[in-house]
PDB file of N, CA and C in Angstrom:
ATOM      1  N   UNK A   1       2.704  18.808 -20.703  1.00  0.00           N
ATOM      2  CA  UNK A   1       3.582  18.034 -21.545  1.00  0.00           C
ATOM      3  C   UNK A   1       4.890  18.793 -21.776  1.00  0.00           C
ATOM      4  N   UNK A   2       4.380  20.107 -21.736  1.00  0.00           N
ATOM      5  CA  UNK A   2       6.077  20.722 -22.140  1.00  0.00           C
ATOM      6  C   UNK A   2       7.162  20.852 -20.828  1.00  0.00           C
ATOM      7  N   UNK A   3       6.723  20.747 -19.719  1.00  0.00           N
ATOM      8  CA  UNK A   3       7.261  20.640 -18.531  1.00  0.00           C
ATOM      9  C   UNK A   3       7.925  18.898 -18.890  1.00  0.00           C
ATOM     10  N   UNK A   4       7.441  18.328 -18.959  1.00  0.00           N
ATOM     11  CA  UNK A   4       8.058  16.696 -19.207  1.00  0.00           C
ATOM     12  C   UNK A   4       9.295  16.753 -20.279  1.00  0.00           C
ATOM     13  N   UNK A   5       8.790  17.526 -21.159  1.00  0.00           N
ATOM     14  CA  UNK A   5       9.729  17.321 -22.489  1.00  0.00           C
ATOM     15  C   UNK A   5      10.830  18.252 -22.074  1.00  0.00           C
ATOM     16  N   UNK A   6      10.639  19.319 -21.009  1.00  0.00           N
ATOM     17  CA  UNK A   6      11.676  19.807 -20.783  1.00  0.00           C
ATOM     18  C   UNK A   6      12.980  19.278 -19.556  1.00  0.00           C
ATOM     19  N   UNK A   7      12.343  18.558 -19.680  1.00  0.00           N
ATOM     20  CA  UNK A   7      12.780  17.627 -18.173  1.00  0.00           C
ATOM     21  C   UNK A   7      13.381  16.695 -18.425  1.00  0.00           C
ATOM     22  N   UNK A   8      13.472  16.147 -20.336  1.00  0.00           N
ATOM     23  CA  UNK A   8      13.731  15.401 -20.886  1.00  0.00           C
ATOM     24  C   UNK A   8      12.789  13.904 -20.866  1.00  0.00           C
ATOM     25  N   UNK A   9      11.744  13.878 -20.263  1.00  0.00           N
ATOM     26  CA  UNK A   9      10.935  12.784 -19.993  1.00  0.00           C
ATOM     27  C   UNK A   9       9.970  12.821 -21.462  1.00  0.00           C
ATOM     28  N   UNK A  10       9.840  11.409 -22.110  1.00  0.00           N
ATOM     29  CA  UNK A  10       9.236  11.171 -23.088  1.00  0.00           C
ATOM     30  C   UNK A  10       8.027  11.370 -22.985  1.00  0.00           C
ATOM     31  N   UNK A  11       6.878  12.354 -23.118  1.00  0.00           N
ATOM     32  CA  UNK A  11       5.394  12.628 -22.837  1.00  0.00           C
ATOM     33  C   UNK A  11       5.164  12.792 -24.249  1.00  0.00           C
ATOM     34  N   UNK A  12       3.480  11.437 -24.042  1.00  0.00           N
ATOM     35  CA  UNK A  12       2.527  11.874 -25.601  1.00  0.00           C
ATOM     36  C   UNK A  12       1.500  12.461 -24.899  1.00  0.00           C
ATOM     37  N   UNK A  13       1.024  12.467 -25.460  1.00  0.00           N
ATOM     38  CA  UNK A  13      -0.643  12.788 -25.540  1.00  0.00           C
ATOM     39  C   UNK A  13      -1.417  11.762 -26.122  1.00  0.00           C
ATOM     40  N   UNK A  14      -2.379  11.100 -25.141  1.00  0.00           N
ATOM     41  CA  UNK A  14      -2.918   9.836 -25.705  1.00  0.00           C
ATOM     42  C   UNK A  14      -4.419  10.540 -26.124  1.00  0.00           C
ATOM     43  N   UNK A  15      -5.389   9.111 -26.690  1.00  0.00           N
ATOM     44  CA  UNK A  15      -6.619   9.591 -27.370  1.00  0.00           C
ATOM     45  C   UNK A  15      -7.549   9.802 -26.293  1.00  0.00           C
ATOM     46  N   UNK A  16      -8.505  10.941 -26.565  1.00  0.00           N
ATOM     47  CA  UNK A  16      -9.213  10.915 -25.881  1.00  0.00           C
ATOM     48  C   UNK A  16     -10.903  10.526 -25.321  1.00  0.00           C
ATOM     49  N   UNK A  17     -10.890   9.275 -25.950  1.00  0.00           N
ATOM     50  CA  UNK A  17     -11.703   8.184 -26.015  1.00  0.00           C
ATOM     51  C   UNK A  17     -11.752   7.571 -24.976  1.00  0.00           C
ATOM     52  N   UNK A  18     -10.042   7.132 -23.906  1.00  0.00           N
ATOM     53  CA  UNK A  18      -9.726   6.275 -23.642  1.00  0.00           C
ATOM     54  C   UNK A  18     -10.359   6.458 -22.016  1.00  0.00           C
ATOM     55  N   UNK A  19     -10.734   5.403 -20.935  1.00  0.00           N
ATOM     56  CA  UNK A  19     -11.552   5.815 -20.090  1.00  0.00           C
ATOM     57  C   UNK A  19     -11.045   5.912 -18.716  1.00  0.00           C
ATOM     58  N   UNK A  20      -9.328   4.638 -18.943  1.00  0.00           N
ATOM     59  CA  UNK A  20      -9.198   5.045 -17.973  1.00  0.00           C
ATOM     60  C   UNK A  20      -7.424   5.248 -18.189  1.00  0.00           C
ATOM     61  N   UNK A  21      -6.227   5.218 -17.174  1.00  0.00           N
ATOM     62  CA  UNK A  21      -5.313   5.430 -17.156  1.00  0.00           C
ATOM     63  C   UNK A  21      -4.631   3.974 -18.004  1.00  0.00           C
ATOM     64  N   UNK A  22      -4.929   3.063 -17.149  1.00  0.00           N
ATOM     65  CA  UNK A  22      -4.987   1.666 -18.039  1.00  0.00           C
ATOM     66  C   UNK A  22      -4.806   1.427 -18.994  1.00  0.00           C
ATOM     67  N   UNK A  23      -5.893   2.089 -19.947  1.00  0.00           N
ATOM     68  CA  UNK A  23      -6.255   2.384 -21.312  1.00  0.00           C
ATOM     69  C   UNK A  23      -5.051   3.159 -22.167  1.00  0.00           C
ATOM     70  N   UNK A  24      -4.668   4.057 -21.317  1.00  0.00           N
ATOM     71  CA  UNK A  24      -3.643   5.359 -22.196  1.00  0.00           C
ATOM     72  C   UNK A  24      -2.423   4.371 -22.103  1.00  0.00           C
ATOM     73  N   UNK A  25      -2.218   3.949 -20.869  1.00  0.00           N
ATOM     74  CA  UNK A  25      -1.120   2.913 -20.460  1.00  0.00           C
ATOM     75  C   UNK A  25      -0.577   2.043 -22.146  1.00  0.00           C
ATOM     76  N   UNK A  26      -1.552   1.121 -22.127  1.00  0.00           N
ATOM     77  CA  UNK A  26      -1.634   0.524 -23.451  1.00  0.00           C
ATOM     78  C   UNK A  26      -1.524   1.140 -24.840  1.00  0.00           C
ATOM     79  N   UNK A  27      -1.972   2.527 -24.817  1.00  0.00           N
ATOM     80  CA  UNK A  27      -1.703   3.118 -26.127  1.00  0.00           C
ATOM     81  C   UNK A  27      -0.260   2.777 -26.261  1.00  0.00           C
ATOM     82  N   UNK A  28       0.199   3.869 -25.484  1.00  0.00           N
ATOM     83  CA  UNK A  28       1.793   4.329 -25.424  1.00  0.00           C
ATOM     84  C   UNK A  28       2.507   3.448 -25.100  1.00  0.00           C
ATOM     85  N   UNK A  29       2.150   1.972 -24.814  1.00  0.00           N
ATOM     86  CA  UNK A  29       3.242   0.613 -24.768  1.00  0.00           C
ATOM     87  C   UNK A  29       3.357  -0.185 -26.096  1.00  0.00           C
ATOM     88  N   UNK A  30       2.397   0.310 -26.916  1.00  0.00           N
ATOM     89  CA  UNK A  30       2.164  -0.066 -28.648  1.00  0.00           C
ATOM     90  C   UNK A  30       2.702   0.695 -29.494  1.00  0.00           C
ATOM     91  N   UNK A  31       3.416   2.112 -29.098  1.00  0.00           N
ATOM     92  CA  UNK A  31       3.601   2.751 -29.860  1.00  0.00           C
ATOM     93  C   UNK A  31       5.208   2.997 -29.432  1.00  0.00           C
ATOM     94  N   UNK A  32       5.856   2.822 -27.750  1.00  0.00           N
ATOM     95  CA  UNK A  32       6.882   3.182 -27.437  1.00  0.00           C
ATOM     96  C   UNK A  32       7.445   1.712 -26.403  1.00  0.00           C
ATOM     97  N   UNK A  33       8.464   1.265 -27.381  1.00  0.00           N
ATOM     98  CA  UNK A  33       9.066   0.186 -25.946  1.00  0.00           C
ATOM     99  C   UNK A  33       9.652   0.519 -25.183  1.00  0.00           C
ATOM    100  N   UNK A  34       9.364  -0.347 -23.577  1.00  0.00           N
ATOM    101  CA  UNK A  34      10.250  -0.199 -22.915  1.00  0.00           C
ATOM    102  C   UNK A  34      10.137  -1.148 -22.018  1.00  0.00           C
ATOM    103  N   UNK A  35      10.913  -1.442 -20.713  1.00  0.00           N
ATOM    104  CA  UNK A  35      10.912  -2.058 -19.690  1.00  0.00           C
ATOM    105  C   UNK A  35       9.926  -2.128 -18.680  1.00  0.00           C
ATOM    106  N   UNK A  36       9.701  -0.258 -18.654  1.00  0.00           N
ATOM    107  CA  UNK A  36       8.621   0.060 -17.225  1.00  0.00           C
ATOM    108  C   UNK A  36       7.868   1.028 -18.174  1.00  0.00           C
ATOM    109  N   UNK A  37       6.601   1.265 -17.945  1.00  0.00           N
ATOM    110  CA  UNK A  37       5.832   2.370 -18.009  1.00  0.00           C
ATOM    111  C   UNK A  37       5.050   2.992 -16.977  1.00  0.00           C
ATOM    112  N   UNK A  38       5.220   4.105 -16.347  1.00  0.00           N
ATOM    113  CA  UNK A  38       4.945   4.769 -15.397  1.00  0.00           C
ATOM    114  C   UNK A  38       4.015   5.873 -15.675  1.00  0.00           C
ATOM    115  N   UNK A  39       2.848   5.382 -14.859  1.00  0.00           N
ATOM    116  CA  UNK A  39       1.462   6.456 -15.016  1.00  0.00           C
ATOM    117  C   UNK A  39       1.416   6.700 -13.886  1.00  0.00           C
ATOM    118  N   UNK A  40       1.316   8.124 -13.864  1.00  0.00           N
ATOM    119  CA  UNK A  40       0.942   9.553 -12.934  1.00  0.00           C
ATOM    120  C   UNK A  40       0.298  10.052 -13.167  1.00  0.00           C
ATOM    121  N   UNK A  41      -1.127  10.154 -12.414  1.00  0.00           N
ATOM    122  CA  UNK A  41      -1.849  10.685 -12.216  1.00  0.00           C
ATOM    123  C   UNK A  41      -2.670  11.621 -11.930  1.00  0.00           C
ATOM    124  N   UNK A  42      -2.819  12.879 -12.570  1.00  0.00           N
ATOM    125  CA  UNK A  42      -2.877  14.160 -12.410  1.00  0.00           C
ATOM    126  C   UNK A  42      -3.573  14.392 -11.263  1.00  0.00           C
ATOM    127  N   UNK A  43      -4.559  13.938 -10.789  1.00  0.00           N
ATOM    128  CA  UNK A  43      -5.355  13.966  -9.290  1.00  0.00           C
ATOM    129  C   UNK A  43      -4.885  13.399  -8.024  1.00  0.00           C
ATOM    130  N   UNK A  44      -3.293  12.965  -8.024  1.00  0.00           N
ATOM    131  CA  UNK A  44      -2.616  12.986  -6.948  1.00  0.00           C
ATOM    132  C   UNK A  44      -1.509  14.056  -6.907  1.00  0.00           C
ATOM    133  N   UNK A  45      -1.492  15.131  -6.451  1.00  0.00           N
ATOM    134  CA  UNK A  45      -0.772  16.096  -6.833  1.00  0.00           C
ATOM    135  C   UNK A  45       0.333  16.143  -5.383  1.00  0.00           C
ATOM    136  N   UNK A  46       0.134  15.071  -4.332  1.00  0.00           N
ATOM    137  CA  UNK A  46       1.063  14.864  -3.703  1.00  0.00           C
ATOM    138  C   UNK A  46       2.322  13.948  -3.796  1.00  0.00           C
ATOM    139  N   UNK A  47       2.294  13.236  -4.765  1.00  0.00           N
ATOM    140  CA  UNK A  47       3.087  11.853  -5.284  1.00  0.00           C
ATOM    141  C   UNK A  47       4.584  13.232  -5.465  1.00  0.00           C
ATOM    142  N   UNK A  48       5.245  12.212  -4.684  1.00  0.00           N
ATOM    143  CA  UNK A  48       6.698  12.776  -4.226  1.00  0.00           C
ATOM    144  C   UNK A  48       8.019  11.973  -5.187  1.00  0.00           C
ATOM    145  N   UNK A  49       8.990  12.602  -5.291  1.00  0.00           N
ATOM    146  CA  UNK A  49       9.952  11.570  -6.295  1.00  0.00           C
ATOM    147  C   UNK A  49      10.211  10.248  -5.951  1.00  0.00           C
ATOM    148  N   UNK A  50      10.277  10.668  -4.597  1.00  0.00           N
ATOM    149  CA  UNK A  50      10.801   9.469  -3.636  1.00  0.00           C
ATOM    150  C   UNK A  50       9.748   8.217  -3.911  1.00  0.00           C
ATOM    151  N   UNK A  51       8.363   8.630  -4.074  1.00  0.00           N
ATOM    152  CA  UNK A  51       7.460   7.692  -4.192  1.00  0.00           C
ATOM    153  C   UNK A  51       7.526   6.772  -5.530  1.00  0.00           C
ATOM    154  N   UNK A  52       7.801   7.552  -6.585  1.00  0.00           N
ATOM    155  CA  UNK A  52       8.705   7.360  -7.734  1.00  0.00           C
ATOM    156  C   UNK A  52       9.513   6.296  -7.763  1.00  0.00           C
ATOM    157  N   UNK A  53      10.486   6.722  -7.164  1.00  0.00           N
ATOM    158  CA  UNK A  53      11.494   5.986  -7.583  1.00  0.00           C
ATOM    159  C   UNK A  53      11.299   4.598  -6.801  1.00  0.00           C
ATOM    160  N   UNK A  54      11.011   4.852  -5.643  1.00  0.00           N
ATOM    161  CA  UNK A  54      10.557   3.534  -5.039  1.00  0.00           C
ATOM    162  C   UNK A  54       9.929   2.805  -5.633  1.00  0.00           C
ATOM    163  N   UNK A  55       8.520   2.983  -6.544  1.00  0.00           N
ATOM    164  CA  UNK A  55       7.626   2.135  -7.423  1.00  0.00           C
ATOM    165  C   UNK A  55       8.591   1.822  -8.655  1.00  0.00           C
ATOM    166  N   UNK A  56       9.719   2.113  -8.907  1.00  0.00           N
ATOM    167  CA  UNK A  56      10.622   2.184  -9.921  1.00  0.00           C
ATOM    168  C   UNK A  56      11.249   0.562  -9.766  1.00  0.00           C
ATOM    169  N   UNK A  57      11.995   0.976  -8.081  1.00  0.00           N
ATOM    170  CA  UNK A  57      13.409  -0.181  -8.316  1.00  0.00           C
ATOM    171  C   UNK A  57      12.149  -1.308  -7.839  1.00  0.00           C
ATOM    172  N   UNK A  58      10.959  -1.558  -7.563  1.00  0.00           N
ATOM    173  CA  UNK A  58      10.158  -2.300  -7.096  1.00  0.00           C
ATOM    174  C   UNK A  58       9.826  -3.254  -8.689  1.00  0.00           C
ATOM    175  N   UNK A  59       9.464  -1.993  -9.513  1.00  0.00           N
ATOM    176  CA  UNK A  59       9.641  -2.931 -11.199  1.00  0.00           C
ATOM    177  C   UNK A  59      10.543  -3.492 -11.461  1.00  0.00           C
ATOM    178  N   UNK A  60      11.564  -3.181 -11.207  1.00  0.00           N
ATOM    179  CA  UNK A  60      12.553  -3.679 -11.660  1.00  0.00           C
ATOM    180  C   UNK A  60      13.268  -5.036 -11.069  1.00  0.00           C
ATOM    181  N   UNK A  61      12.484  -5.607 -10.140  1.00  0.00           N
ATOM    182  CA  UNK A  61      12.246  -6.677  -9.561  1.00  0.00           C
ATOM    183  C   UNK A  61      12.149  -7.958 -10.634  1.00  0.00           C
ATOM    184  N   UNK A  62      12.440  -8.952 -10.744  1.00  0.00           N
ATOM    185  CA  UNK A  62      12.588 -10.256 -11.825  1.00  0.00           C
ATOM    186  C   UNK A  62      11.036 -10.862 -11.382  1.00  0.00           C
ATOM    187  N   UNK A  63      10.156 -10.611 -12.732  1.00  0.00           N
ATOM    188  CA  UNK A  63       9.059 -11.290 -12.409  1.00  0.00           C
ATOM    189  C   UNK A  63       7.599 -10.282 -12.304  1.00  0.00           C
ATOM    190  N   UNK A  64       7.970  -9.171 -11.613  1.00  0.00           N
ATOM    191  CA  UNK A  64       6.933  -8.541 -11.224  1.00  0.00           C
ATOM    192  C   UNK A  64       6.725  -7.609 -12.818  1.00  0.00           C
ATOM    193  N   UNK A  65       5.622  -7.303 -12.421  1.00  0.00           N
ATOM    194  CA  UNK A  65       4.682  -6.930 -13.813  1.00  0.00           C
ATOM    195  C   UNK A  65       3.825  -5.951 -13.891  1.00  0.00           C
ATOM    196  N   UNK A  66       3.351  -5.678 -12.342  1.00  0.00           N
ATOM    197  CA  UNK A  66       2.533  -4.786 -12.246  1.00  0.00           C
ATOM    198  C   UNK A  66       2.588  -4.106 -10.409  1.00  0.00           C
ATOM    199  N   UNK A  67       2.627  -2.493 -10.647  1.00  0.00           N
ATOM    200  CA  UNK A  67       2.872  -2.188  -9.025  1.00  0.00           C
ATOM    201  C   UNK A  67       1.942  -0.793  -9.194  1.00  0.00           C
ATOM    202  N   UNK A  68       1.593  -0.548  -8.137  1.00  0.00           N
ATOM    203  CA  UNK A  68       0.957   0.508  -7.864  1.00  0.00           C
ATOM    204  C   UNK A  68       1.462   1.456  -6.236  1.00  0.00           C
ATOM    205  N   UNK A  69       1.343   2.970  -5.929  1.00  0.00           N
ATOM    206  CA  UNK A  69       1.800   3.441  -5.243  1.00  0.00           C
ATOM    207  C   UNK A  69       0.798   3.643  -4.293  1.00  0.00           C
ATOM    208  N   UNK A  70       0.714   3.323  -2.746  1.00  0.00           N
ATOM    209  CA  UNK A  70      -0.813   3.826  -1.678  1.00  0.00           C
ATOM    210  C   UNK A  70       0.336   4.684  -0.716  1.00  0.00           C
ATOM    211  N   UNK A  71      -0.359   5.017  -0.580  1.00  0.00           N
ATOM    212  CA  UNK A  71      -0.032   5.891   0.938  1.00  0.00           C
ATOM    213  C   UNK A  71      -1.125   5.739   2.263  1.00  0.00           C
ATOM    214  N   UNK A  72      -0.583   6.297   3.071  1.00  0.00           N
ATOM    215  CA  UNK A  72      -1.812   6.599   4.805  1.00  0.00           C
ATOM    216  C   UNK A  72      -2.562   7.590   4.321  1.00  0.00           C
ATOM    217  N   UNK A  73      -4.064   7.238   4.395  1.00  0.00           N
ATOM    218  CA  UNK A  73      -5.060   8.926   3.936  1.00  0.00           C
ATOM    219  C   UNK A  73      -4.821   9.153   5.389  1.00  0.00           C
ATOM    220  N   UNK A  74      -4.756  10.537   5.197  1.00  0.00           N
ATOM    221  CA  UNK A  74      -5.100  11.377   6.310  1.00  0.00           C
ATOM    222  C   UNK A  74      -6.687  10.953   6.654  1.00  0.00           C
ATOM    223  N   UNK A  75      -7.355  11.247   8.426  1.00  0.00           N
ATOM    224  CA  UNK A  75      -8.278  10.352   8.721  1.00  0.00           C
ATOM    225  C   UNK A  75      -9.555  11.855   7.933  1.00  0.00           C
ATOM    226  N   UNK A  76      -9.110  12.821   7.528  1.00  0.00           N
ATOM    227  CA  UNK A  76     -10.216  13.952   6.841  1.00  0.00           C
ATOM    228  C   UNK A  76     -10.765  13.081   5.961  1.00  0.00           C
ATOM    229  N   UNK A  77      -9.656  12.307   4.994  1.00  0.00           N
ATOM    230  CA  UNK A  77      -9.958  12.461   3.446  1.00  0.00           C
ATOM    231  C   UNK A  77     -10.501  10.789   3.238  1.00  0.00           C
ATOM    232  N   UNK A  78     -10.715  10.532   4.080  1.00  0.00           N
ATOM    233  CA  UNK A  78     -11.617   9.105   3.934  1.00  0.00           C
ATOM    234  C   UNK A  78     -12.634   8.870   3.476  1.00  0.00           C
ATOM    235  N   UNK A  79     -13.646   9.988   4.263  1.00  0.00           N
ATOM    236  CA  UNK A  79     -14.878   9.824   3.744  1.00  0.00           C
ATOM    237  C   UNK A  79     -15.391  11.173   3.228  1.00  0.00           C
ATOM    238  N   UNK A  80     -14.121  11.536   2.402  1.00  0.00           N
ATOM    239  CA  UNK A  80     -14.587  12.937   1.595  1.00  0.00           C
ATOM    240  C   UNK A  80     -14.999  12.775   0.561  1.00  0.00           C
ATOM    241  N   UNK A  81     -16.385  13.243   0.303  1.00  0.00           N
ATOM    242  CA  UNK A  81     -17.752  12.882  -0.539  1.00  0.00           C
ATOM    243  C   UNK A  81     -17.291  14.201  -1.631  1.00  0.00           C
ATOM    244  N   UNK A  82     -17.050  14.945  -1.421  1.00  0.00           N
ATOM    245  CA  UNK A  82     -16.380  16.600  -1.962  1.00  0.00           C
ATOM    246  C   UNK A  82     -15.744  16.316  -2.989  1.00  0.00           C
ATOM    247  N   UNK A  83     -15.402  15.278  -3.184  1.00  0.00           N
ATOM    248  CA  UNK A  83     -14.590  14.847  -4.680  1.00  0.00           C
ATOM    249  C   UNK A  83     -15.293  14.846  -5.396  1.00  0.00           C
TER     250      UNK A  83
END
C-alpha cells in the first residue's frame, strides 16, 4: 500500500472477510466514487502498464461496464497443478 500511496494512487485496505476480488471491488466503490475501478491482482505479477492502460481506455468505452485482462499462457503453465 505504501508503494501505491507513493505513486500517488488511492490504495485502502479492504476487510478481510471478503472472498473474493469482486467482493473488495464493492467495498471500495461504496466508500470511494468514481468512473473506473481497477483490481490487480497480486498473483499476476506479470500484468504490464501497457496491459493497464489498455483495460483502461477499453472502460472508458460508452456503455461498457465490465472488462477483464487475458493473455496467451505459455503452453508450461496450462496444466500447472503446482499452484
Amino acid at each position: 500500500m505504501r508503494f501505491c500511496e507513493q505513486q500517488g494512487f488511492i490504495a485502502r485496505m479492504t476487510s478481510a472477510s471478503h472472498r473474493s476480488g469482486t467482493e473488495r471491488v464493492h467495498e471500495i466503490s461504496t466508500a470511494i466514487p468514481a468512473d473506473v475501478y481497477l483490481n490487480v491482482q497480486g498473483d499476476e505479477p506479470l500484468t504490464r502498464p501497457e496491459h493497464i492502460e489498455s483495460l483502461i481506455a477499453v472502460m472508458q468505452g460508452a456503455g461498457v461496464e465490465v472488462g477483464t485482462l487475458k493473455t496467451v499462457a505459455a503452453e508450461v503453465d496450462i496444466d500447472n497443478r503446482a499452484r
